[in-house]
N, C-alpha and C. Protein backbone atom coordinates (compact mmCIF):
# COMPACT_ATOMS: atom_id res chain seq x y z
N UNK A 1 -32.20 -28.51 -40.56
CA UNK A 1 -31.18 -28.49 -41.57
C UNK A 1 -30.02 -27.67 -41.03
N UNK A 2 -28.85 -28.25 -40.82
CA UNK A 2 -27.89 -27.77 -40.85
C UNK A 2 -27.13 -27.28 -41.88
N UNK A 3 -26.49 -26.06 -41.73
CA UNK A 3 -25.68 -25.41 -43.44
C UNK A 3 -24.68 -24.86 -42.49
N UNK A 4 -23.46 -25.02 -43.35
CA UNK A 4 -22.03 -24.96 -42.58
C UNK A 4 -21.72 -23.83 -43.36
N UNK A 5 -20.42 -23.17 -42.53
CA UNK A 5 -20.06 -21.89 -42.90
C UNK A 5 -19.62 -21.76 -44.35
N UNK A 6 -18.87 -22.26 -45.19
CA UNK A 6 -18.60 -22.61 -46.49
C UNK A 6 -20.24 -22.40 -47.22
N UNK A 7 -20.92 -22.90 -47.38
CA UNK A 7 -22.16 -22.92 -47.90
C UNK A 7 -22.76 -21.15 -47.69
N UNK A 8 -22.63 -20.95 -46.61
CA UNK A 8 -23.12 -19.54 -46.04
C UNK A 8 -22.42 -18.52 -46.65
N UNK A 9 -20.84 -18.52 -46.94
CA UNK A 9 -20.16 -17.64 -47.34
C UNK A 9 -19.99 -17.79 -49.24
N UNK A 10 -20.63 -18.89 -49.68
CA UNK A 10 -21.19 -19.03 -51.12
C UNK A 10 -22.68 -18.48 -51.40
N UNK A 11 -23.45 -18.26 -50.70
CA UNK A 11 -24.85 -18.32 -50.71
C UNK A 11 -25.05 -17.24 -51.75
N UNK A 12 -25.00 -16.20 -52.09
CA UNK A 12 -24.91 -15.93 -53.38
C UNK A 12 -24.54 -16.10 -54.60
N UNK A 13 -23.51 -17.45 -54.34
CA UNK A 13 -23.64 -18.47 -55.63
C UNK A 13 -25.06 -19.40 -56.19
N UNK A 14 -25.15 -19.43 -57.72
CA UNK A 14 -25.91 -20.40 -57.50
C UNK A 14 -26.19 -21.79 -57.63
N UNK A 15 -25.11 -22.24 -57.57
CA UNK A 15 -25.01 -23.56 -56.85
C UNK A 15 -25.36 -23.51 -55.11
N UNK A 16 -24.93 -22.71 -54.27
CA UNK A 16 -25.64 -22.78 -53.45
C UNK A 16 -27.17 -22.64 -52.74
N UNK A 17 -27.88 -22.16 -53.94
CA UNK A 17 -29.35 -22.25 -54.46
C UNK A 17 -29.66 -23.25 -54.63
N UNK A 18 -28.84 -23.95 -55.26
CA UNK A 18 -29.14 -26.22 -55.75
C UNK A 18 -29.14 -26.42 -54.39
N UNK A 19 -27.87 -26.45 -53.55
CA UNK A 19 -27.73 -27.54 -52.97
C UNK A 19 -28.70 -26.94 -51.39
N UNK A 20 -29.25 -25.83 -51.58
CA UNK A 20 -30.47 -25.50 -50.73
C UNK A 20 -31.72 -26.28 -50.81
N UNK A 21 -32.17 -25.72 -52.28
CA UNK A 21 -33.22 -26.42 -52.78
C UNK A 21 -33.47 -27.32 -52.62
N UNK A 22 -32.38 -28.38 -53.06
CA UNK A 22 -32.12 -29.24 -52.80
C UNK A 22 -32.49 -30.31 -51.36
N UNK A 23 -32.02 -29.69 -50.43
CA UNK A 23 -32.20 -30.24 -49.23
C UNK A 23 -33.50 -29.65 -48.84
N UNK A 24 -34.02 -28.99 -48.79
CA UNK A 24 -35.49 -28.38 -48.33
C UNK A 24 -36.30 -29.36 -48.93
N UNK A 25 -36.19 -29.53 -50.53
CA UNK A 25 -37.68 -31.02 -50.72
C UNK A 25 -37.76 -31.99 -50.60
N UNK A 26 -35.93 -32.19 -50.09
CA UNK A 26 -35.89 -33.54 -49.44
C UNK A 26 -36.45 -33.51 -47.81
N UNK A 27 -36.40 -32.47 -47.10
CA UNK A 27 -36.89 -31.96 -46.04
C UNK A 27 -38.64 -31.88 -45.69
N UNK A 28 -38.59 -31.60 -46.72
CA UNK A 28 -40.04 -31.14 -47.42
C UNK A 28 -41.58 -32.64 -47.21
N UNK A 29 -40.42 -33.51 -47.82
CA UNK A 29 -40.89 -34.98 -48.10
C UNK A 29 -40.45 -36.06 -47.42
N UNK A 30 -39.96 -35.23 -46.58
CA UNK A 30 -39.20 -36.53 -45.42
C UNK A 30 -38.76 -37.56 -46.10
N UNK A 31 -37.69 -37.17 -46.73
CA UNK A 31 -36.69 -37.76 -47.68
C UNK A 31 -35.45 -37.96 -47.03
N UNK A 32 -35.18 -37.23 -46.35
CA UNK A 32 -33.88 -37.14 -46.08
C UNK A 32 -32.74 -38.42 -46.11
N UNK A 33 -33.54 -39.34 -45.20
CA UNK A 33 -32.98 -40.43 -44.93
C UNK A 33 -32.96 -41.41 -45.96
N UNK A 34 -33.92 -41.62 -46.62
CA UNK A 34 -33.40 -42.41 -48.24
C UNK A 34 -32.35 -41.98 -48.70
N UNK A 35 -31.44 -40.81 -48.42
CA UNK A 35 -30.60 -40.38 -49.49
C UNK A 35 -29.54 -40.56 -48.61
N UNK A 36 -29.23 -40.42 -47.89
CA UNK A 36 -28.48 -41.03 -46.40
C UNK A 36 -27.95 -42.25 -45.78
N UNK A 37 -29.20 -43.15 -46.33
CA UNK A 37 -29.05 -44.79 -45.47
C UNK A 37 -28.01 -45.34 -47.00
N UNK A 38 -27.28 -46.19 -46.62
CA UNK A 38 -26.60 -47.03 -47.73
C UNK A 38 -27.64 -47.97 -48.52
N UNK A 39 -27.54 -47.88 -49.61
CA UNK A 39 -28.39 -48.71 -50.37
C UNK A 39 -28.99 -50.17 -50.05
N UNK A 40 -27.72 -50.85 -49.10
CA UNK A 40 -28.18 -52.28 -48.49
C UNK A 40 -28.95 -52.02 -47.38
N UNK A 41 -28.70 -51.37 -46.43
CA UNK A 41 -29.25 -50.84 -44.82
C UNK A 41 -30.54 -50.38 -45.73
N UNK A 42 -30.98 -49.63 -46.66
CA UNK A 42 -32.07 -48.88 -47.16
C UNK A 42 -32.94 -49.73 -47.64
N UNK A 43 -32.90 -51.10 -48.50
CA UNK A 43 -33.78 -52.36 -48.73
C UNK A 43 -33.90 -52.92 -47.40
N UNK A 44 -33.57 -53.00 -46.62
CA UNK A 44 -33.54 -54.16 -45.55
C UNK A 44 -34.59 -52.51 -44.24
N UNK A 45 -34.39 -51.37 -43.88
CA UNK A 45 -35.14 -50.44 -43.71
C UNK A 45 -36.72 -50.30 -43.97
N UNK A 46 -37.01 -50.66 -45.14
CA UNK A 46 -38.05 -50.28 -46.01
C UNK A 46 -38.56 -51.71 -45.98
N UNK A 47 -38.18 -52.33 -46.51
CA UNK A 47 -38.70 -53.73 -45.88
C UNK A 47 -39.00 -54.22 -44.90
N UNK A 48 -38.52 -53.83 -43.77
CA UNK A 48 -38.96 -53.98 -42.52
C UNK A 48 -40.26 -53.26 -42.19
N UNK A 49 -40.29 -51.96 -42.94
CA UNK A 49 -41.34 -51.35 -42.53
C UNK A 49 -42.01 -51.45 -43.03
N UNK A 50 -42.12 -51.99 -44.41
CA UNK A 50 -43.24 -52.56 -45.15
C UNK A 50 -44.08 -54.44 -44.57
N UNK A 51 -43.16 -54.90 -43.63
CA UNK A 51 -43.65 -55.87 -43.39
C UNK A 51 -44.08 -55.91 -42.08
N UNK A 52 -43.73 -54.59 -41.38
CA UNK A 52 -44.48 -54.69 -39.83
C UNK A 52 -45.54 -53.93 -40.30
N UNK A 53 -46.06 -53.61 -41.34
CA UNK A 53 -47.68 -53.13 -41.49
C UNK A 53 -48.27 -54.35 -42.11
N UNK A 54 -47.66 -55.11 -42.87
CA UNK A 54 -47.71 -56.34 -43.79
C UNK A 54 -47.39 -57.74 -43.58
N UNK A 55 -47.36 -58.14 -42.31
CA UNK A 55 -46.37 -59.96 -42.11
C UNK A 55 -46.74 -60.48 -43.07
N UNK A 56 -47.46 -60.83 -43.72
CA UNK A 56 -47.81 -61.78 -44.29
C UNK A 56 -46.98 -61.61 -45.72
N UNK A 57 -46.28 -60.38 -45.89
CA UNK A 57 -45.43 -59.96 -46.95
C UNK A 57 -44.05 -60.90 -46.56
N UNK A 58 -43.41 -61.10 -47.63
CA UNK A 58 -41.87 -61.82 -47.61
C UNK A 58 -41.04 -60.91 -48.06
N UNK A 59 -39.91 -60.58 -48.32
CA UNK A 59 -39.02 -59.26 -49.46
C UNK A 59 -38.11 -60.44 -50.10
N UNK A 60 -37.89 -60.37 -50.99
CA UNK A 60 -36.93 -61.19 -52.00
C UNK A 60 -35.91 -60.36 -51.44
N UNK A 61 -34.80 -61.19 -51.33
CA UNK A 61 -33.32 -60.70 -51.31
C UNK A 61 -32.74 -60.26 -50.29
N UNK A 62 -33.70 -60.54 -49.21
CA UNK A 62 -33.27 -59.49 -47.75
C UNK A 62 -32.96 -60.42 -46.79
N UNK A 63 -31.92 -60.43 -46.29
CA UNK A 63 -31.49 -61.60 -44.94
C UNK A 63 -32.39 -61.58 -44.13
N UNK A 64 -33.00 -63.10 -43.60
CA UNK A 64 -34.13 -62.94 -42.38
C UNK A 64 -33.81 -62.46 -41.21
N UNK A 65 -32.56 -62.73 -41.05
CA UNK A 65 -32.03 -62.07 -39.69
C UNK A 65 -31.66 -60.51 -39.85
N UNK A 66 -31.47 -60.05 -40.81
CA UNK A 66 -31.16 -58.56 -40.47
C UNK A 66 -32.75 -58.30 -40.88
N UNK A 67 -33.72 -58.76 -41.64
CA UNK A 67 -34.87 -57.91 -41.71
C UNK A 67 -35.70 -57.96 -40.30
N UNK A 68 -35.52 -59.11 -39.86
CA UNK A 68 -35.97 -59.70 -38.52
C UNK A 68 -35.56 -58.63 -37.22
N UNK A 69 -33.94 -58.21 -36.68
CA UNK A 69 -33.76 -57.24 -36.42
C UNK A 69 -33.91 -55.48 -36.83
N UNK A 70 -34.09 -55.42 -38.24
CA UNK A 70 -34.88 -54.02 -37.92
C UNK A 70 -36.12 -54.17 -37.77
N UNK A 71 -37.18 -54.86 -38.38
CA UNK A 71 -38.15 -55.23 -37.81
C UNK A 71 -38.51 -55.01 -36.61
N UNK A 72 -37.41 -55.60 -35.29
CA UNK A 72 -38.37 -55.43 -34.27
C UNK A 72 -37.78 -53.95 -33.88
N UNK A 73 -36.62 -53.62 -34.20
CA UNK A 73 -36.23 -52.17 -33.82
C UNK A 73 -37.07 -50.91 -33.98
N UNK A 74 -37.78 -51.36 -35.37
CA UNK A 74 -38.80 -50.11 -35.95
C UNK A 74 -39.98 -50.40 -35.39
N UNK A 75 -40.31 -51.55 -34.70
CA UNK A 75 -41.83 -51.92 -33.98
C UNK A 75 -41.54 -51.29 -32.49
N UNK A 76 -40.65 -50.89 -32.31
CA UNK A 76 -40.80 -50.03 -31.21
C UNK A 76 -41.17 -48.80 -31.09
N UNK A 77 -41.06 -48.14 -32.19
CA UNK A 77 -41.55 -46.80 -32.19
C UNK A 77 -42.70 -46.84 -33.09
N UNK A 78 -43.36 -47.74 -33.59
CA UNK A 78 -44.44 -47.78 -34.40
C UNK A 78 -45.92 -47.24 -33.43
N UNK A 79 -47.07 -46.47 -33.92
CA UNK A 79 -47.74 -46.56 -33.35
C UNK A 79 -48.88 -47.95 -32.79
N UNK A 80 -49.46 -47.96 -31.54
CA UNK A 80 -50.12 -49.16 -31.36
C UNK A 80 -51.37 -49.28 -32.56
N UNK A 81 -52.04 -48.17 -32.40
CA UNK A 81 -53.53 -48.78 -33.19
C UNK A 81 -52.47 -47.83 -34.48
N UNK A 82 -53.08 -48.27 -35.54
CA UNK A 82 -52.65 -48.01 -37.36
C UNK A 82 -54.01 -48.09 -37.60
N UNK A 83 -54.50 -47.16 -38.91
CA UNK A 83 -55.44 -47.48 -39.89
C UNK A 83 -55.34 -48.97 -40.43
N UNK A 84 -56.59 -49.27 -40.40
CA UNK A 84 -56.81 -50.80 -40.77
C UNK A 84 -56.73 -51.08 -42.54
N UNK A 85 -56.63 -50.13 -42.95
CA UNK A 85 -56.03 -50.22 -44.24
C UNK A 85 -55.02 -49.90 -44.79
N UNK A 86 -53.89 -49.48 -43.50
CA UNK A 86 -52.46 -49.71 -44.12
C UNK A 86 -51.49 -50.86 -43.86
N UNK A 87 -52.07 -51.60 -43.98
CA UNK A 87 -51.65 -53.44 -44.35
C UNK A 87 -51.76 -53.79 -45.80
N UNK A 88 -52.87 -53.32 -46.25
CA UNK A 88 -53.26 -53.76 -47.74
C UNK A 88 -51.98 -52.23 -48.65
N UNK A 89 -52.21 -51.25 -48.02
CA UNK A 89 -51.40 -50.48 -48.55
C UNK A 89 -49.70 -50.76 -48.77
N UNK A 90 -49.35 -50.99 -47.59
CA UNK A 90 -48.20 -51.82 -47.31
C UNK A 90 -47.77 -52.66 -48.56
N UNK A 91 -48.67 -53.42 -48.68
CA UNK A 91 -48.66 -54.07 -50.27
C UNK A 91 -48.78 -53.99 -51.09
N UNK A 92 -49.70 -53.11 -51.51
CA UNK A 92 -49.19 -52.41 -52.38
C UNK A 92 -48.15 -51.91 -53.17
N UNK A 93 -47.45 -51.31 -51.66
CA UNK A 93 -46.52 -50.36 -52.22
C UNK A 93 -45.41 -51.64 -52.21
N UNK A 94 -45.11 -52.49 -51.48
CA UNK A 94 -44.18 -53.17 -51.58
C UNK A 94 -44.34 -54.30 -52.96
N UNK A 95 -45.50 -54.42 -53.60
CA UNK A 95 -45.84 -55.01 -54.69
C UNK A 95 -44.90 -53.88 -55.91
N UNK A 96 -45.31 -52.89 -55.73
CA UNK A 96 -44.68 -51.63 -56.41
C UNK A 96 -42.95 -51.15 -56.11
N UNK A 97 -42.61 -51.47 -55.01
CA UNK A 97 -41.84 -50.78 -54.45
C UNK A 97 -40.29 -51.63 -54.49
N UNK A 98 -40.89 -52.93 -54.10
CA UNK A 98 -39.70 -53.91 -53.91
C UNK A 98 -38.54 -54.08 -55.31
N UNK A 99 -39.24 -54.25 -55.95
CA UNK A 99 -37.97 -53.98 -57.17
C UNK A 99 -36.92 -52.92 -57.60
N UNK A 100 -36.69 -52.04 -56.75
CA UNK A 100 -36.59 -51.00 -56.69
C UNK A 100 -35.78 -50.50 -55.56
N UNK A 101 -36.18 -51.31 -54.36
CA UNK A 101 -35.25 -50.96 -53.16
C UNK A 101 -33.80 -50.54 -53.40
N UNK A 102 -33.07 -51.04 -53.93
CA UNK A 102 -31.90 -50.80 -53.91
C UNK A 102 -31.47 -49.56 -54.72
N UNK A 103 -31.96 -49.06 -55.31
CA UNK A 103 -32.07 -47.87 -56.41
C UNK A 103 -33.08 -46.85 -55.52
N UNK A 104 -33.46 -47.19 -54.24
CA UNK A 104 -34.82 -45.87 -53.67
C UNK A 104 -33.85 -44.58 -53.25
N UNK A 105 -32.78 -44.64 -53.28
CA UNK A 105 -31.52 -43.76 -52.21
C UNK A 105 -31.44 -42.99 -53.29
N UNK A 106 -31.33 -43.30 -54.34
CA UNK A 106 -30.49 -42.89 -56.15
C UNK A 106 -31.49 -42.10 -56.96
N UNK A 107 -32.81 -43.00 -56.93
CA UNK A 107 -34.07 -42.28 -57.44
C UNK A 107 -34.12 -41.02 -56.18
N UNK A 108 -34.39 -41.36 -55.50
CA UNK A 108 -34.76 -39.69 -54.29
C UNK A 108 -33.57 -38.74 -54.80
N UNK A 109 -32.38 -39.00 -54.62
CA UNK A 109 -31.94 -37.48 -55.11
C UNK A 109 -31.43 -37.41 -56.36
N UNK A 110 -32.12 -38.12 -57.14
CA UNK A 110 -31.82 -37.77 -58.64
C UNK A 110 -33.38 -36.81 -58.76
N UNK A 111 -34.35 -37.35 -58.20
CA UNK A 111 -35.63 -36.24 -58.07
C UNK A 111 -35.61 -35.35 -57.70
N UNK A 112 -34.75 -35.08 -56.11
CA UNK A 112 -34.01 -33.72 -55.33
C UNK A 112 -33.61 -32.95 -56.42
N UNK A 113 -31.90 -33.55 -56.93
CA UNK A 113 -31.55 -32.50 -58.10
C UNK A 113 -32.08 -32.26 -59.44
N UNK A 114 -33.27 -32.55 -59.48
CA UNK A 114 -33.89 -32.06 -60.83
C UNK A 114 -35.00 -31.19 -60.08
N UNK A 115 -35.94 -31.49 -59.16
CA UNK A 115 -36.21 -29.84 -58.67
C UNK A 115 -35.21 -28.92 -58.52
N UNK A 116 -34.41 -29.52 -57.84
CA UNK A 116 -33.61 -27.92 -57.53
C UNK A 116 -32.63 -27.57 -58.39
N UNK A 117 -32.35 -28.55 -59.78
CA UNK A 117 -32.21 -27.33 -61.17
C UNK A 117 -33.16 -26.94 -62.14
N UNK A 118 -34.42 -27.25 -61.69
CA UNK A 118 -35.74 -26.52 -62.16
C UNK A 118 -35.54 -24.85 -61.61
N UNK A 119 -35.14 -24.89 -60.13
CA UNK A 119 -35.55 -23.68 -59.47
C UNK A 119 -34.22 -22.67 -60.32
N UNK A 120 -32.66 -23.51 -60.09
CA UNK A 120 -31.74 -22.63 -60.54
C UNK A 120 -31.57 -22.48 -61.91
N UNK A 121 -32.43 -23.18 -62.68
CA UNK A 121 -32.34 -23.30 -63.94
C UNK A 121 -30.69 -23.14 -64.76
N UNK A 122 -29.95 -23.32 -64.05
CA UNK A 122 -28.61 -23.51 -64.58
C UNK A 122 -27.43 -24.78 -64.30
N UNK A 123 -27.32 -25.31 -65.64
CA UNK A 123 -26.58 -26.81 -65.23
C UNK A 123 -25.12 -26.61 -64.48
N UNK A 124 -24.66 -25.81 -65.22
CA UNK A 124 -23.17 -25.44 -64.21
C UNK A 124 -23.39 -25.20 -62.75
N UNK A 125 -24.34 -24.63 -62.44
CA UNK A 125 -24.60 -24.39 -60.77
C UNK A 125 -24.83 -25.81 -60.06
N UNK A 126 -26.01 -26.32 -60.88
CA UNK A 126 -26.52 -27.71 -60.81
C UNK A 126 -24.99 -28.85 -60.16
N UNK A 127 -24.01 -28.58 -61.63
CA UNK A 127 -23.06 -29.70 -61.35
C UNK A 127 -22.20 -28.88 -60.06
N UNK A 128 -22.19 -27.96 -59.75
CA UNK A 128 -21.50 -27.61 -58.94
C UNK A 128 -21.90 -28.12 -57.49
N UNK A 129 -23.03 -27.64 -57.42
CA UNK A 129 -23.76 -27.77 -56.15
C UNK A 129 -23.63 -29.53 -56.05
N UNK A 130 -23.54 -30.65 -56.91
CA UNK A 130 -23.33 -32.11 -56.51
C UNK A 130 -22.16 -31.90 -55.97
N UNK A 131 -21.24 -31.00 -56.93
CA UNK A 131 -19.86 -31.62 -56.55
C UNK A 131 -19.20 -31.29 -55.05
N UNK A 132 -20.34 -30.25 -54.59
CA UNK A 132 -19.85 -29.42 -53.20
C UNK A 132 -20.31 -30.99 -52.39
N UNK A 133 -21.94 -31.30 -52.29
CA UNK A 133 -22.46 -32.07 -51.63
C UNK A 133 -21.79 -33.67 -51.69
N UNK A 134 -20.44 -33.48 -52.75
CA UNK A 134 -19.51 -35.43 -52.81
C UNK A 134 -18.54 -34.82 -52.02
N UNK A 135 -18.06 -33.44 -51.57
CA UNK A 135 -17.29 -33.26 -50.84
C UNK A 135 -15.98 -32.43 -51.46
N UNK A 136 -16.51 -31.87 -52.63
CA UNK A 136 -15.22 -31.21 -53.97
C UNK A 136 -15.85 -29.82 -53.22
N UNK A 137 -14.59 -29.05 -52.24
CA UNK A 137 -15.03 -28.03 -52.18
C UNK A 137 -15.00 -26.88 -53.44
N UNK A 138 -14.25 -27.24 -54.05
CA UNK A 138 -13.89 -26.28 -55.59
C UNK A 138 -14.70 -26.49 -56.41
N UNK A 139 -15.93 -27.21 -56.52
CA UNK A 139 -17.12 -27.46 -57.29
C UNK A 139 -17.12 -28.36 -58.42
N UNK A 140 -17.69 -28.53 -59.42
CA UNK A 140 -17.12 -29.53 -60.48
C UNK A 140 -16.09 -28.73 -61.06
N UNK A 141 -15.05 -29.94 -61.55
CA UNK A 141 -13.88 -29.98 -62.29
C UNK A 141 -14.15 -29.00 -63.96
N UNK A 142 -13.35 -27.88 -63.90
CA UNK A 142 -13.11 -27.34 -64.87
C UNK A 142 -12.42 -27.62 -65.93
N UNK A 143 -11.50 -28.34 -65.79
CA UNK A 143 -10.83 -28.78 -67.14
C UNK A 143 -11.66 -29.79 -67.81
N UNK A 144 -11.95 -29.71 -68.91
CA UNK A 144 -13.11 -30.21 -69.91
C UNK A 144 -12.59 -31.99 -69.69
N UNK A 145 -11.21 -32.44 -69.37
CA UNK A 145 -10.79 -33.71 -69.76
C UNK A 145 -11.26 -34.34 -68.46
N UNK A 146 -10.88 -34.00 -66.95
CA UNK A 146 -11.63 -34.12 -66.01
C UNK A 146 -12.68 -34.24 -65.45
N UNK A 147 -13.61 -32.97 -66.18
CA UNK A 147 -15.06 -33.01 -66.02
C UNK A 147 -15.32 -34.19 -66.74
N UNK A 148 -15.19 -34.33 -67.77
CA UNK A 148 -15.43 -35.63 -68.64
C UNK A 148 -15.41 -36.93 -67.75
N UNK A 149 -14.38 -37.03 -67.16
CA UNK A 149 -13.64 -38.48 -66.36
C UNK A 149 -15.04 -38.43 -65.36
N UNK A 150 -15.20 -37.11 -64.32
CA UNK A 150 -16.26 -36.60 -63.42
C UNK A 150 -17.18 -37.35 -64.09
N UNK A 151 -18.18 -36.93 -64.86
CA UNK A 151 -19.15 -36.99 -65.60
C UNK A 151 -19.46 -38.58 -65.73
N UNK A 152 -18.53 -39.14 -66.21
CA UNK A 152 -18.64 -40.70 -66.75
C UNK A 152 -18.74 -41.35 -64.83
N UNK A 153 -17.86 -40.92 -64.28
CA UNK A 153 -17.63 -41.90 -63.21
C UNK A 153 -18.95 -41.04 -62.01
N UNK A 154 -19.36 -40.62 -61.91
CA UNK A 154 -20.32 -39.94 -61.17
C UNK A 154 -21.77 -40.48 -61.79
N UNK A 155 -22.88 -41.64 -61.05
CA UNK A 155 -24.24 -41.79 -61.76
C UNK A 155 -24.89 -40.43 -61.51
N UNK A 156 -24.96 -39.75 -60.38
CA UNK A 156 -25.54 -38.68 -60.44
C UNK A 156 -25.72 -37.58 -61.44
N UNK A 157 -24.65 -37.70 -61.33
CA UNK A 157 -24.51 -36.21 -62.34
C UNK A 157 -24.95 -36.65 -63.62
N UNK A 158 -24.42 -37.95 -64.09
CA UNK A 158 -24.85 -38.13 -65.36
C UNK A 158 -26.56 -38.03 -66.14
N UNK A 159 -27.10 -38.51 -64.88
CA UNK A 159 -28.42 -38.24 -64.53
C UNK A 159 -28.90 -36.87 -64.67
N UNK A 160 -28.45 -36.41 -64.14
CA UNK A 160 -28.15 -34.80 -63.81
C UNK A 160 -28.61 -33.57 -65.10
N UNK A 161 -27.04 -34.19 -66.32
CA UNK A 161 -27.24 -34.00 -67.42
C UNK A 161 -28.35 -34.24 -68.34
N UNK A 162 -28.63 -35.91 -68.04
CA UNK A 162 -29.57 -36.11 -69.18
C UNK A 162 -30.55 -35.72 -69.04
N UNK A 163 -31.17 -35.23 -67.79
CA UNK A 163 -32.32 -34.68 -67.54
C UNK A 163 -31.87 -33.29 -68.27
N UNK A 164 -30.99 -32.80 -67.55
CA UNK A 164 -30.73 -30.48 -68.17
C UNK A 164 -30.93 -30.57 -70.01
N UNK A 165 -31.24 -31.89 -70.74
CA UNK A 165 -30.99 -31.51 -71.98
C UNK A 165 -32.23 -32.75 -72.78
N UNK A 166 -33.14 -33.09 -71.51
CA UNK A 166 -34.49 -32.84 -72.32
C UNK A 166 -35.55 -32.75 -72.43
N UNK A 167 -36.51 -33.01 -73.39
CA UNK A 167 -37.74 -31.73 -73.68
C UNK A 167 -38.36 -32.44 -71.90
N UNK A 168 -38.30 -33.26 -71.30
CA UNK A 168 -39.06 -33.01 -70.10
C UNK A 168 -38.73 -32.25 -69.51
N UNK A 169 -37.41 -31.60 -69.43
CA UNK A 169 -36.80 -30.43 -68.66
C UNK A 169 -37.03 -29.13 -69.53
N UNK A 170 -37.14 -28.99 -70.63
CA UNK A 170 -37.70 -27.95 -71.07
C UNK A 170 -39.10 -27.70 -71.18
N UNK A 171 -39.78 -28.69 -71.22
CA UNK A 171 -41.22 -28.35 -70.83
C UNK A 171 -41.48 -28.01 -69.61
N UNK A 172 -40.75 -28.66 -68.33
CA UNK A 172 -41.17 -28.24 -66.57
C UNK A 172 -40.75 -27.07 -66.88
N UNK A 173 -39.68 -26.30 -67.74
CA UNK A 173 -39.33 -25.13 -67.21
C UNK A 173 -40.67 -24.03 -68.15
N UNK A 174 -41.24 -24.51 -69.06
CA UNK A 174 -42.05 -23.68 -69.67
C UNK A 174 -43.48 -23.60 -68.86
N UNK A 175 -43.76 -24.70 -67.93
CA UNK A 175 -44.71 -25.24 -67.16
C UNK A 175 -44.86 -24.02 -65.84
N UNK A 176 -43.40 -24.14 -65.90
CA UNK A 176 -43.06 -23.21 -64.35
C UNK A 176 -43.38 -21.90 -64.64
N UNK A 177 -43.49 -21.26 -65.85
CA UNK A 177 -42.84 -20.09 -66.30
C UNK A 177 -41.49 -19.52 -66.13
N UNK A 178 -40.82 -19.93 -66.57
CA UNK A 178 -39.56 -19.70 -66.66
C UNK A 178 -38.39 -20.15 -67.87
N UNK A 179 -39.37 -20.34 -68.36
CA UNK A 179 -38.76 -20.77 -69.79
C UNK A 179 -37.97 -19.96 -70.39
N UNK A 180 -36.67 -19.80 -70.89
CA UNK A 180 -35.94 -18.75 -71.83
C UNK A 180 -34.54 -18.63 -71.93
């Protein structure tokens, strides 16, 4: 993990606690790259790798030629022998999984930032720390009419919110001990 000087010279903010947290359970879970790859490159990714454990799997919606080329790109670094039961797993998950591809980038760090405003337990830090990580070095927008505009046009954050305000977020935090 790289953390740039800006981040370092906030680090007693706590938004810079989020956007730590943050990256560590994506780190954590070898996440990183779901949140990274573009949503199209990320179905056509995952599909590939669900079907070099799986041929006999198809993916709805995925060009044969680009699944075909990552396919063989990711069969290069694949190991030779695999457990003989991650083929059936494969399918599983892609039975489970495929509807979903395009939303796997969105779900991962909408999960990221709800641990890591579990840990900071504060939504203002929370929205701050997104707004550092879209590239707003001044954090989210303070003027209430802006934040608003923010808010609506940002899925994240909105996410963000609806999680900071309910009882599943007040129960993880009573769960955690830290409730108050």
């Amino acid at each position: 993990m790289v953390i740039g000087e800006p981040l370092v010279a906030a680090m007693a903010e706590p938004a810079a606690a989020f956007v730590v947290t943050r990256a560590l359970k994506l780190v954590q879970t070898h996440a990183s790259a779901l949140v990274r790859t573009p949503p199209a490159e990320l179905a056509v990714l995952v599909s590939a790798w669900l079907q070099a454990h799986n041929p006999s799997w198809t993916p709805q919606g995925i060009p044969p030629a680009k699944l075909a080329d990552a396919k063989g790109r990711l069969q290069r670094g694949l190991p030779r022998q695999t457990d003989p039961d991650l083929g059936t797993i494969a399918l599983e998950v892609a039975g489970t999984l495929a509807p979903h591809l395009m939303t796997l980038g969105a779900s991962t760090i909408a999960w990221a930032d709800r641990v890591a405003l579990l840990s900071v337990g504060d939504p203002t830090a929370a929205l701050d720390g997104v707004a550092w990580s879209l590239g707003m070095s001044e954090g989210a927008p303070k003027d209430p009419e802006r934040r608003s505009a923010w808010v609506l046009q940002t899925a994240e954050v909105r996410d963000l919110l609806v999680f900071a305000v309910s009882d599943a977020f007040a129960e993880a935090r009573v769960r955690a001990g830290v409730s108050g």
